[in-house]
Structures are given as structure tokens and as C-alpha cells.
N, C-alpha and C. Protein backbone atom coordinates (compact mmCIF):
# COMPACT_ATOMS: atom_id res chain seq x y z
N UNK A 1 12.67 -18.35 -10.15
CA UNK A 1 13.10 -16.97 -10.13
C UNK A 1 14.62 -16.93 -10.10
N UNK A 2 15.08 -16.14 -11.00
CA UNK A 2 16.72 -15.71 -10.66
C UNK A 2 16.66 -14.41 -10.04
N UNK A 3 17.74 -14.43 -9.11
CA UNK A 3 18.19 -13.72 -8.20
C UNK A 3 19.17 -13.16 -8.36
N UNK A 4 19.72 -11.05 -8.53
CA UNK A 4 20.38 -10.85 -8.74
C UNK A 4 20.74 -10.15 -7.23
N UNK A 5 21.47 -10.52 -6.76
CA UNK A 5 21.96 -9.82 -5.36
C UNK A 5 23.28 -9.19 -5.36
N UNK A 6 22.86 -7.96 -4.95
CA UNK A 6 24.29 -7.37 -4.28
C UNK A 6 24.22 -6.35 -2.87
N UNK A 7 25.52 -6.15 -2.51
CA UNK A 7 25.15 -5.57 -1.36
C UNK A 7 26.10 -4.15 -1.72
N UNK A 8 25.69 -3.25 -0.99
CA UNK A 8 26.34 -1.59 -0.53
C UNK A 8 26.57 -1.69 0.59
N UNK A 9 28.15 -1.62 0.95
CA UNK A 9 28.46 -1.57 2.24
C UNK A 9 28.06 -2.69 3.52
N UNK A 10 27.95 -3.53 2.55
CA UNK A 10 27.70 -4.97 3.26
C UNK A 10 28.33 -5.79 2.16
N UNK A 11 29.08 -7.09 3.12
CA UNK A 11 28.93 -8.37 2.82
C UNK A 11 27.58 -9.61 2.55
N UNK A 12 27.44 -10.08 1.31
CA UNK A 12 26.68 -10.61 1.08
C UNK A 12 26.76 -12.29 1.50
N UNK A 13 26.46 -12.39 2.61
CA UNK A 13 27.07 -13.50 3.12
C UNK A 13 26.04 -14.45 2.76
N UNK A 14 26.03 -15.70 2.81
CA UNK A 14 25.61 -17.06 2.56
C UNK A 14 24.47 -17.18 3.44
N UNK A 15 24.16 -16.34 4.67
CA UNK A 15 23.70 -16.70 4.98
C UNK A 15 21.90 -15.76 4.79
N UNK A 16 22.54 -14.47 4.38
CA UNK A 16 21.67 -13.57 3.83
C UNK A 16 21.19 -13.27 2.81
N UNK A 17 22.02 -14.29 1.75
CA UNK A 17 21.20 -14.78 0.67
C UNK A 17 20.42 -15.62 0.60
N UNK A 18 20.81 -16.60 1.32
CA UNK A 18 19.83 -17.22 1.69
C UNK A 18 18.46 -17.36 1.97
N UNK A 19 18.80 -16.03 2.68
CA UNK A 19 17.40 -15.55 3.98
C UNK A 19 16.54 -14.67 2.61
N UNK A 20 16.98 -13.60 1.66
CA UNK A 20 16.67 -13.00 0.49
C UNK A 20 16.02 -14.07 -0.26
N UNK A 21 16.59 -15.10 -0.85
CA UNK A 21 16.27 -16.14 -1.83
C UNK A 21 14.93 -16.98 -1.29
N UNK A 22 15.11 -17.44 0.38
CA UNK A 22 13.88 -18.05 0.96
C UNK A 22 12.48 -17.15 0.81
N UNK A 23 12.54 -16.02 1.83
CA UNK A 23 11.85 -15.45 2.05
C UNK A 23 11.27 -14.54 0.22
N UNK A 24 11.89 -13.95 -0.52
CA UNK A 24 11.45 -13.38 -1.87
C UNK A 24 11.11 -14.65 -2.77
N UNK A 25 11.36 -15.77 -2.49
CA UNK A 25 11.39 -17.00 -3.51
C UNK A 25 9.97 -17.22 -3.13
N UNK A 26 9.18 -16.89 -2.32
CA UNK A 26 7.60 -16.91 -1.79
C UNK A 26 6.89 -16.26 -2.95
N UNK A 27 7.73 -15.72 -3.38
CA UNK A 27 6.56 -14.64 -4.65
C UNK A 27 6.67 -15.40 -5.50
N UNK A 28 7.58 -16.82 -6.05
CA UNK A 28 7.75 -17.28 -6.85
C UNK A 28 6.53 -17.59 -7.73
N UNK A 29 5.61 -18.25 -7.15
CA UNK A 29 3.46 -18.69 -6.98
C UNK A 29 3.43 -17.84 -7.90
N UNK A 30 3.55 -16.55 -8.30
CA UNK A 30 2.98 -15.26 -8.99
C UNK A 30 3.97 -15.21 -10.42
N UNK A 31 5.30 -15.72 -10.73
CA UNK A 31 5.98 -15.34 -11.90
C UNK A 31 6.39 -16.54 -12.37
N UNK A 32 6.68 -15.86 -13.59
CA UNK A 32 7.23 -17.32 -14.39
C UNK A 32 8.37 -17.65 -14.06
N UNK A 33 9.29 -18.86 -14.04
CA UNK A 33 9.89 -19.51 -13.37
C UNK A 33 11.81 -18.29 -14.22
N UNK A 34 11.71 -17.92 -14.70
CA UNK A 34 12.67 -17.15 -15.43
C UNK A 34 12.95 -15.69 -15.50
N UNK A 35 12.21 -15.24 -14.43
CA UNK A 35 12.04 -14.28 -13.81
C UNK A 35 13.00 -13.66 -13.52
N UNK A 36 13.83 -12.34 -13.43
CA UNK A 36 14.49 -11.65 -12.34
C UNK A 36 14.42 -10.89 -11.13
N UNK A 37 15.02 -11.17 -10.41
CA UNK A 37 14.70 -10.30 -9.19
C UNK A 37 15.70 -9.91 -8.74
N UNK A 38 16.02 -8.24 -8.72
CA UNK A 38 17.08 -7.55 -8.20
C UNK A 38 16.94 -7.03 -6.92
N UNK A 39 18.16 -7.32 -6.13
CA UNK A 39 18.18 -7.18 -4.66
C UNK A 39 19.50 -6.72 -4.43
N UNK A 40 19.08 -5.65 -3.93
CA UNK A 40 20.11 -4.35 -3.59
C UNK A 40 20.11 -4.19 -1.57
N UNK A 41 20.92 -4.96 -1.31
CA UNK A 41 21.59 -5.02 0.56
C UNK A 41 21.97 -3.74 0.66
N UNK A 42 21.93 -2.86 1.81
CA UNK A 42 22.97 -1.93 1.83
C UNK A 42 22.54 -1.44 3.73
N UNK A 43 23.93 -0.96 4.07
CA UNK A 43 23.92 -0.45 5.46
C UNK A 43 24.37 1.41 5.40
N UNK A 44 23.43 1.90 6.51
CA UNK A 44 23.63 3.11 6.60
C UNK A 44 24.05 3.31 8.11
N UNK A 45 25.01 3.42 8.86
CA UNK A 45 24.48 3.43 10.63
C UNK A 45 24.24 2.43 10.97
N UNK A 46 22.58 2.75 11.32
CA UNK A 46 22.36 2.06 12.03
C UNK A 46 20.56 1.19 11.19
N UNK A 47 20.80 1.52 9.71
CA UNK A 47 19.62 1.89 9.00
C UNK A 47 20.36 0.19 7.66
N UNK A 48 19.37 -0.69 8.01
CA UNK A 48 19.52 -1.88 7.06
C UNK A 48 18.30 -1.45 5.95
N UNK A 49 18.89 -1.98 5.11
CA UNK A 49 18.24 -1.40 3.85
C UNK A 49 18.04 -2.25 2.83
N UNK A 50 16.39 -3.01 2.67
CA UNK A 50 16.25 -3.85 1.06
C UNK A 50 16.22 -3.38 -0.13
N UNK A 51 16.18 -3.27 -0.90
CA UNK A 51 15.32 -2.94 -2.27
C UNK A 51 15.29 -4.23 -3.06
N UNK A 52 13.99 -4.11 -3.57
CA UNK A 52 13.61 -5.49 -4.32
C UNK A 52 13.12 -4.64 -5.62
N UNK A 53 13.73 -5.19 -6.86
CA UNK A 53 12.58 -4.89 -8.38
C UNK A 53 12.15 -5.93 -8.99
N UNK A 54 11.90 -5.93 -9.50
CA UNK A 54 10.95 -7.09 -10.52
C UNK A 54 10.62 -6.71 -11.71
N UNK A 55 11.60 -6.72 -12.95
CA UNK A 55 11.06 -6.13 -13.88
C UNK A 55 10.12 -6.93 -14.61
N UNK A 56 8.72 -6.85 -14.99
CA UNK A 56 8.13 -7.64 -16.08
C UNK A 56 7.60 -6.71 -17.29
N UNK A 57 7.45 -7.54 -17.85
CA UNK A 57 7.19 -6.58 -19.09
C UNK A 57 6.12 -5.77 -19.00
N UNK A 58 6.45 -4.46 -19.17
CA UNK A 58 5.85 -3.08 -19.75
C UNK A 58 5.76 -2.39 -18.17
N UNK A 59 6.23 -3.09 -17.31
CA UNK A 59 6.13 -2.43 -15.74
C UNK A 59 7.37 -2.99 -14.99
N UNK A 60 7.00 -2.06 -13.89
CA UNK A 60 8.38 -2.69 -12.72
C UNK A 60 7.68 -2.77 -11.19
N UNK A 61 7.87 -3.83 -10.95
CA UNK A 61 7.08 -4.38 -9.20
C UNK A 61 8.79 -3.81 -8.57
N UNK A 62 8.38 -2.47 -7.52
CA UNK A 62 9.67 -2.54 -6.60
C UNK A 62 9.08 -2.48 -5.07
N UNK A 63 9.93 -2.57 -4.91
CA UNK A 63 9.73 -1.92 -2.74
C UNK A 63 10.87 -2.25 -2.22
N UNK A 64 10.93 -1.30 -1.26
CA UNK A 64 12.68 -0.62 -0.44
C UNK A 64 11.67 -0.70 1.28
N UNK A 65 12.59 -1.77 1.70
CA UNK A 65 12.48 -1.08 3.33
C UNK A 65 13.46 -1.36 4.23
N UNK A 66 13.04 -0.31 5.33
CA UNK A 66 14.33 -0.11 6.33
C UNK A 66 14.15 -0.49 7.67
N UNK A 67 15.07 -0.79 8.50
CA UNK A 67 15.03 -1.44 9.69
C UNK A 67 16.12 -1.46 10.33
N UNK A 68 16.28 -1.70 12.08
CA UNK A 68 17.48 -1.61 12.24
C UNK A 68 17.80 -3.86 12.06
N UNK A 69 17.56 -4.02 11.58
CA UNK A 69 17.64 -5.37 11.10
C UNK A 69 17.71 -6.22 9.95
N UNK A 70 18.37 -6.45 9.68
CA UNK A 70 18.39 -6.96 7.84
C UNK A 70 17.21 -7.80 7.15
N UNK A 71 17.29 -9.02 8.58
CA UNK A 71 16.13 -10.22 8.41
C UNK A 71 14.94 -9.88 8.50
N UNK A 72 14.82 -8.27 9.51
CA UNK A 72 13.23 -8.00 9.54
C UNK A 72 13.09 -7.13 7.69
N UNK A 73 13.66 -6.26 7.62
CA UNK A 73 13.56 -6.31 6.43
C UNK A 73 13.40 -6.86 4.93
N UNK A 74 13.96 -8.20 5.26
CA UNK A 74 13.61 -9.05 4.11
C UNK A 74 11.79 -9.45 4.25
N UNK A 75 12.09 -9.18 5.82
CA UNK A 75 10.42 -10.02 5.81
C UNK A 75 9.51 -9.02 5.45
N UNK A 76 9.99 -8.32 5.84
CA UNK A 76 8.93 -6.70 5.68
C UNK A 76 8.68 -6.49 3.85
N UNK A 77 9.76 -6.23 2.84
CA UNK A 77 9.84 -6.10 1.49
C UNK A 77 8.85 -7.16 1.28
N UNK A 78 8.82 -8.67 1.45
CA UNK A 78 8.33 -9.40 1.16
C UNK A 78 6.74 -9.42 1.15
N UNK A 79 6.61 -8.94 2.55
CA UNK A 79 5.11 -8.69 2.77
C UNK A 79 4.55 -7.74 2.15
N UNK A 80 5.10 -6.87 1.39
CA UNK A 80 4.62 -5.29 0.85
C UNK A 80 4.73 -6.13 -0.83
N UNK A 81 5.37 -6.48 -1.47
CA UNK A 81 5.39 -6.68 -2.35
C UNK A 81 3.78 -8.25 -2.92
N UNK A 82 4.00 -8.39 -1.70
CA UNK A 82 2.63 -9.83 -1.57
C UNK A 82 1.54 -8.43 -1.97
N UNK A 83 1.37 -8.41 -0.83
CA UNK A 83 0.26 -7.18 -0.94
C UNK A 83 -0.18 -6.27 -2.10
N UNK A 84 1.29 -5.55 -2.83
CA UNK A 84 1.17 -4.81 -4.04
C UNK A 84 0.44 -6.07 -5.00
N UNK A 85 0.79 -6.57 -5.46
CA UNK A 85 0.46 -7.69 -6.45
C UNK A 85 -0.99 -8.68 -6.20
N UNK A 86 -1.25 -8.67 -4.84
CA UNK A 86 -2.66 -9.21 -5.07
C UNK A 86 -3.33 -8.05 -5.05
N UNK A 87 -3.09 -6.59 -4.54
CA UNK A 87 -4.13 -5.25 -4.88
C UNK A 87 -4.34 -5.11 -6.22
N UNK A 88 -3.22 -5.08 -7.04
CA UNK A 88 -2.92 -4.77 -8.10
C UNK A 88 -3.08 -5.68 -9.83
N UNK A 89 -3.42 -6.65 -9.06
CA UNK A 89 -3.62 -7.63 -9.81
C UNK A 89 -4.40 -7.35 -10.88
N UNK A 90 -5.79 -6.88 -11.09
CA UNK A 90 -6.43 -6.44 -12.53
C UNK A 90 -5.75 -5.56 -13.07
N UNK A 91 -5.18 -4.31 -12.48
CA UNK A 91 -4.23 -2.97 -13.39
C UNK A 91 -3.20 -3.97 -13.74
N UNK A 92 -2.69 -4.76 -13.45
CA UNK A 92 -1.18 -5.66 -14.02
C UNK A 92 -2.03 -6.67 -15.34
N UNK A 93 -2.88 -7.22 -15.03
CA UNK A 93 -3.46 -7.83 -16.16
C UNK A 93 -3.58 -6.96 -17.24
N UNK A 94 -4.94 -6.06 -17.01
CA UNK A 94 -4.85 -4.88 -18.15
C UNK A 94 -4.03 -4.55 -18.83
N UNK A 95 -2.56 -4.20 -18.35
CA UNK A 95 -1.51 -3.48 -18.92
C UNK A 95 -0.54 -4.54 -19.37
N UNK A 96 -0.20 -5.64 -18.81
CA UNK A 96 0.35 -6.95 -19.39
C UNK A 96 -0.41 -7.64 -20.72
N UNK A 97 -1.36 -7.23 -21.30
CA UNK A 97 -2.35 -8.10 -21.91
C UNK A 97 -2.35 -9.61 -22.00
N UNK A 98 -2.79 -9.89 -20.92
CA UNK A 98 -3.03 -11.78 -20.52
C UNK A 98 -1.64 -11.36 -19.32
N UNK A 99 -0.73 -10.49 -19.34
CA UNK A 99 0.47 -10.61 -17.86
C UNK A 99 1.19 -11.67 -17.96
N UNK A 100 2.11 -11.94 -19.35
CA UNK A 100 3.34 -12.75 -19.90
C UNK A 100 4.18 -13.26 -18.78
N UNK A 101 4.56 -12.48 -18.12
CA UNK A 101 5.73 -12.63 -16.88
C UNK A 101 5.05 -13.41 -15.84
N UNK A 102 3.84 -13.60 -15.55
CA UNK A 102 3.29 -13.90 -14.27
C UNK A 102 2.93 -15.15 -14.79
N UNK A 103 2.39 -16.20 -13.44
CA UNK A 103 2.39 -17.70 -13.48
C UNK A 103 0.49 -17.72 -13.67
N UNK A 104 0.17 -18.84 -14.43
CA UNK A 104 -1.46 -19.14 -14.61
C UNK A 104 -2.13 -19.29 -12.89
N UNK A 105 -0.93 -19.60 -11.96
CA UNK A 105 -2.28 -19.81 -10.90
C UNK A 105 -2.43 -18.26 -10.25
N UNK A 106 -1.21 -17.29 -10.94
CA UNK A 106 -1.93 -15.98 -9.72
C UNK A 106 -2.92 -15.24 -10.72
N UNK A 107 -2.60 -15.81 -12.10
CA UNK A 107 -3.83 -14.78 -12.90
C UNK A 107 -4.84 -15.57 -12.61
N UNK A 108 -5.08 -16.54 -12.29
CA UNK A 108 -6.32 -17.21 -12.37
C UNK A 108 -7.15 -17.12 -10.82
N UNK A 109 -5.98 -16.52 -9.76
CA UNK A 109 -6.67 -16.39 -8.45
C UNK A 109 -7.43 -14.99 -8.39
N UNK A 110 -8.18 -14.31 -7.42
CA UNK A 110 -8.82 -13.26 -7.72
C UNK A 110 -8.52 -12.79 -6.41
N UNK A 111 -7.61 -11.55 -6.04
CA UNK A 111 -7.43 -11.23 -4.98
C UNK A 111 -7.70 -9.70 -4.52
N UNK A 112 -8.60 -8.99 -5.42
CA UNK A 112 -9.33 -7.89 -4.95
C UNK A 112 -10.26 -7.47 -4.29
N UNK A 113 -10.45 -8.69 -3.30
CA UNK A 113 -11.51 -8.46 -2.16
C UNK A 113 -10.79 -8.22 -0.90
N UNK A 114 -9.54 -8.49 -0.50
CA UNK A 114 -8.73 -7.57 0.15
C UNK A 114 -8.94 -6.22 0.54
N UNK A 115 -8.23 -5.60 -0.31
CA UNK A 115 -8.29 -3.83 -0.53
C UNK A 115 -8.57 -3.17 -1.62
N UNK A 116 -9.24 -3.05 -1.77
CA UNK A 116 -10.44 -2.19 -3.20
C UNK A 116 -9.56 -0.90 -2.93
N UNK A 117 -9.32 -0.40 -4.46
CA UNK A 117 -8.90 1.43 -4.24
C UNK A 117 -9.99 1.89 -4.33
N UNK A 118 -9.78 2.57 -3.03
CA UNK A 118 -11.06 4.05 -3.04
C UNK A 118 -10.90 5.31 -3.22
N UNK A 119 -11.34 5.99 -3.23
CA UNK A 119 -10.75 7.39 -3.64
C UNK A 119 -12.06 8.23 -2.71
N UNK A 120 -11.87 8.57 -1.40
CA UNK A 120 -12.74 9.34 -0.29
C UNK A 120 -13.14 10.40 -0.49
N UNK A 121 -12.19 11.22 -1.49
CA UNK A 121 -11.85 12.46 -1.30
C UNK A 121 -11.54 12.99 -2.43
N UNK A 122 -12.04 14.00 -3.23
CA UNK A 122 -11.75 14.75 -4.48
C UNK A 122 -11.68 16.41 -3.96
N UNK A 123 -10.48 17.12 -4.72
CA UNK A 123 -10.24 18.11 -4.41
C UNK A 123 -10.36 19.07 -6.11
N UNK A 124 -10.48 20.23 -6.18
CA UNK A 124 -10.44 20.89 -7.05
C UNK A 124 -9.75 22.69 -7.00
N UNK A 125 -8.88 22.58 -7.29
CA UNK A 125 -7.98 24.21 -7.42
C UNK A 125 -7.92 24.41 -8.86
N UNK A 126 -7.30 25.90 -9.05
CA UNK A 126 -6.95 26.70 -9.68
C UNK A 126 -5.63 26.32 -10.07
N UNK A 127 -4.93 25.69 -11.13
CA UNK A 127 -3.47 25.29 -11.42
C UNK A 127 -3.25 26.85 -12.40
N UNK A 128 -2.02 27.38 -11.40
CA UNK A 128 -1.44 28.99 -12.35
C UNK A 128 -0.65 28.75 -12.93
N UNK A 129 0.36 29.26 -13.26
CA UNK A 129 1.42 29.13 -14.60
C UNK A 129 1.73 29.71 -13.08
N UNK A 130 3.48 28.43 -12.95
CA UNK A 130 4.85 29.34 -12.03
C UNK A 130 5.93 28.63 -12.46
N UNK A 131 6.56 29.27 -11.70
CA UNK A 131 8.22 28.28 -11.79
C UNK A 131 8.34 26.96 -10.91
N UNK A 132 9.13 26.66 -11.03
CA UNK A 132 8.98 25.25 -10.24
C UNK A 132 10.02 25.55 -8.65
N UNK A 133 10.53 26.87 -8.57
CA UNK A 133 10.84 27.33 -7.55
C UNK A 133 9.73 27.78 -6.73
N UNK A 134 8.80 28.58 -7.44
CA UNK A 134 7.84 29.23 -6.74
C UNK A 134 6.54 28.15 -5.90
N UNK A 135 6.74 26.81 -7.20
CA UNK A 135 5.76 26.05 -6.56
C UNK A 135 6.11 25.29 -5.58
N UNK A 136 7.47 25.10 -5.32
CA UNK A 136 8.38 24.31 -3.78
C UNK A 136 7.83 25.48 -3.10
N UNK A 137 7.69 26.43 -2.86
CA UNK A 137 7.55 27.81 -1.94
C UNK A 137 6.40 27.74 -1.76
N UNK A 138 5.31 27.24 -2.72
CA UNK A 138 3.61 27.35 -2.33
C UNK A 138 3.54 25.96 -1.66
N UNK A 139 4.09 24.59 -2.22
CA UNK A 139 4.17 23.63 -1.55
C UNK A 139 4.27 23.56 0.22
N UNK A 140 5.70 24.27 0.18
CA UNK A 140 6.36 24.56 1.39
C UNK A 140 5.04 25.20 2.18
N UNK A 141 4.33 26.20 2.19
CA UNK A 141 3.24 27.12 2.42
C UNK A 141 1.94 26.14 3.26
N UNK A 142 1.70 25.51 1.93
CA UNK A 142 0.65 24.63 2.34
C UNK A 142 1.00 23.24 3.22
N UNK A 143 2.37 22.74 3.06
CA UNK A 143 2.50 21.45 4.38
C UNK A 143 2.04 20.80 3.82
N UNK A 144 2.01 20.59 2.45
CA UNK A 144 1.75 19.22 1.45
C UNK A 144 3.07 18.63 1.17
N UNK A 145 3.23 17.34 0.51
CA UNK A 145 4.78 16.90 0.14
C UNK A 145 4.63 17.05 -1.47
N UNK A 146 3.75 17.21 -2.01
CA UNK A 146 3.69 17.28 -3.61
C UNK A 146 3.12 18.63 -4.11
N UNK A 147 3.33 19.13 -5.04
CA UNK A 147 2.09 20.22 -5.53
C UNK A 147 2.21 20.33 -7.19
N UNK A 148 1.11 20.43 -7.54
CA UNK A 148 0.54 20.23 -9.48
C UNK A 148 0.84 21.78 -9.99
N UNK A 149 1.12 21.63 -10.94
CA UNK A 149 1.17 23.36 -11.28
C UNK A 149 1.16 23.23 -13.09
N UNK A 150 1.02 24.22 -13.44
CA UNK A 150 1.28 24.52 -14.43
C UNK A 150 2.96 25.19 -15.00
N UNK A 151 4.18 24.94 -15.78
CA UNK A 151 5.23 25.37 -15.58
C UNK A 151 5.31 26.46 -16.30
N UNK A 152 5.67 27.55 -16.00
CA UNK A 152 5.51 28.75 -16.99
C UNK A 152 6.63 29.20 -17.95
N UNK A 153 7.35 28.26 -17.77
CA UNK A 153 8.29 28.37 -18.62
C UNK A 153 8.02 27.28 -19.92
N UNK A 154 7.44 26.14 -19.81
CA UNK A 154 6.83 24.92 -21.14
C UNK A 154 5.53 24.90 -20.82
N UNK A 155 4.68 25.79 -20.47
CA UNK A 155 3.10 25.90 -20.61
C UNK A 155 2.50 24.51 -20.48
N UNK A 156 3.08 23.31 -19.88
CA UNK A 156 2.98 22.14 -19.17
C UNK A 156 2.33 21.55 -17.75
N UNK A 157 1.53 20.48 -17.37
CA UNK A 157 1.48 20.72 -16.02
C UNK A 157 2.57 19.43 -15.36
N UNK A 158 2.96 19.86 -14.43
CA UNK A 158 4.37 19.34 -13.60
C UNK A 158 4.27 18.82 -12.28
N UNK A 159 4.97 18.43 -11.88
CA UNK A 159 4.34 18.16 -10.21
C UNK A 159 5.62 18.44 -9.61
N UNK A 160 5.71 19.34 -8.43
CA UNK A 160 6.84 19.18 -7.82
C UNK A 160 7.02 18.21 -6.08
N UNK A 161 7.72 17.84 -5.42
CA UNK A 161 7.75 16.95 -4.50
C UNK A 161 8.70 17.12 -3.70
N UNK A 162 8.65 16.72 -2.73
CA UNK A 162 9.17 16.91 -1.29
C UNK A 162 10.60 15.21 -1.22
N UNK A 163 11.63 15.14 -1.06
CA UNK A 163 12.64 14.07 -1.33
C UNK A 163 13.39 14.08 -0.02
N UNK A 164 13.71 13.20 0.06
CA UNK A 164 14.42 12.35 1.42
C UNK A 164 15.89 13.90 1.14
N UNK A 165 16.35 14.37 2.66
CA UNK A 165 17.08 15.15 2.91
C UNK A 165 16.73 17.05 2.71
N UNK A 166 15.55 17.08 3.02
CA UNK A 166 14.81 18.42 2.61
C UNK A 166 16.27 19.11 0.84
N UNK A 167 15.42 18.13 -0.04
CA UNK A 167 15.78 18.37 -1.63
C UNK A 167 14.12 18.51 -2.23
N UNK A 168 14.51 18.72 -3.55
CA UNK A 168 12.69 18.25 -4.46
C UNK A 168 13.14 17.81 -4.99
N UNK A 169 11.89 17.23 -5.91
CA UNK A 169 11.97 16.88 -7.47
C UNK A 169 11.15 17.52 -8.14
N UNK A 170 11.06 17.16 -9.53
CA UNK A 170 10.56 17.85 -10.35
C UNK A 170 9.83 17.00 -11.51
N UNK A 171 8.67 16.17 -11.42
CA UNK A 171 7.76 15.54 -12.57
C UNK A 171 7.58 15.71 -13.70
N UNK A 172 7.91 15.89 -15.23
CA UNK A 172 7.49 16.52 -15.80
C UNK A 172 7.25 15.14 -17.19
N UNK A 173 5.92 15.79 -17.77
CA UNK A 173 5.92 14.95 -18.80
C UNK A 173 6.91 14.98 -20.04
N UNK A 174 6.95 13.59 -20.47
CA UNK A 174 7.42 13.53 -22.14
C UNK A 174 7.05 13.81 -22.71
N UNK A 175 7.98 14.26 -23.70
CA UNK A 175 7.25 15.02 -25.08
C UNK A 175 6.54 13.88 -26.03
């Protein structure tokens, strides 16, 4: 795996690359040896901060976590990203066709007896034609962090969402 590291508001010291390169070089088992892996350090306060991506072809493996600790964080990204990739493992095959980027022993291991996706719960509403103001306001209403709508301005359906610092976003498909 190559390793692209940088830090925000940190020094990237020798010894925390290190600790990045050991601990993320564990996923190595799963990719081909030519791999990238971008690693983004950064300090807020009192708030240490990973982000890991992984681009492979036709997808992107990421995860961001926070701590008041750098090292627990590396360990933490690490463990979430293990996890994504053995859950995920048939949807990454499927969509990789044969999964180019990844190594023969993790396609060849079978790790969906773990955590099966389930789906408990099916819901069914009425999607109206609104603005994407009005649907932060029905969102807001209901104490959900997301809500589906129809946009009445591109007769589209959209999703709007709830974002770190009471902001939204706004989903919308490509044309």
C-alpha cells in the first residue's frame, strides 16, 4: 500500500506516521500491493481527527474518526474500515467485476456471516412536490436528520439532510 499522509494543523511527525502506516498497513491482506491510501491528520481543540480513503476502482472505501487522542483514532478508523469491507464484501465484488484493486485472499475469504444487512423496518408516505426549504421545515417538524421529497421546482425526487453545525444539504440526482 502507498501512503499519502498529511496533516491540518498538525505536525506529521515520524512517529505518527508510523503509528498510521502500522496500524492502516493491516488492511494491506485485502488490496493490491499498489494501492493508495489517503490520510488526512488534523486537530480541532481538543477533537483529533482521522480520515482514511481508499480509492479503488469504480468506488471509494472512506472513514473519519474523532477522539480526544490521535493513536486511539488510528485504531478506531482502522477497525471501522476492517468491518466495512468484510460486510461489504459481495456489493464490492458485484460492482468491481472480479474487484481489480483487492488481493485473491480477501476475495476468496467469505466474510458475511458476521453482519448480514437487514432491513426490520419498511415505511411508506406520500412524497409532495416542495421546496427544499420547506422540506428542512417538515424535516425539522418530524426530528428526522434526512427527508425524501419531491422538488417542485425540477419535478425530481431529492433528499434533504441535517450537517454537522445545524446547516443542510441537499441530494439531488444527475441528469
Amino acid at each position: 500500500m502507498k501512503f499519502v499522509i498529511v496533516g491540518r494543523n498538525i505536525d506529521v511527525t515520524p512517529g505518527l506516521k508510523a503509528a498510521v502506516e502500522e496500524k492502516i498497513g493491516k488492511l494491506e491482506k485485502y488490496f493490491q500491493p499498489d494501492t493508495e491510501v489517503h490520510v488526512a491528520l488534523s486537530v480541532e481543540k481538543e477533537r483529533q481527527k482521522i480520515e482514511v480513503t481508499i480509492p479503488v476502482k469504480g468506488s471509494i472505501i472512506r472513514s473519519e474518526q474523532v477522539s480526544n487522542d490521535m493513536y486511539v483514532s488510528i485504531d478506531l478508523v482502522e477497525e471501522i474500515i476492517e468491518r466495512q469491507l468484510k460486510k461489504y464484501k459481495t456489493k464490492l465484488v458485484d460492482r468491481q467485476q472480479a474487484g481489480g484493486d483487492f488481493s485473491q485472499l480477501y476475495m476468496d475469504n467469505d466474510y458475511m456471516d458476521e453482519e448480514e444487512i437487514r432491513i426490520v423496518r419498511t415505511k411508506k408516505f406520500d412524497i409532495k412536490p416542495m421546496y427544499p426549504e420547506d422540506a428542512c421545515i417538515q424535516m425539522e417538524l418530524l426530528g428526522h436528520n434526512f427527508f425524501v421529497f419531491i422538488n417542485a421546482e425540477t419535478d425530481q425526487v431529492n433528499v434533504v439532510y441535517k450537517r454537522k453545525g445545524d446547516t443542510y444539504g441537499l441530494i439531488e440526482p444527475e441528469a
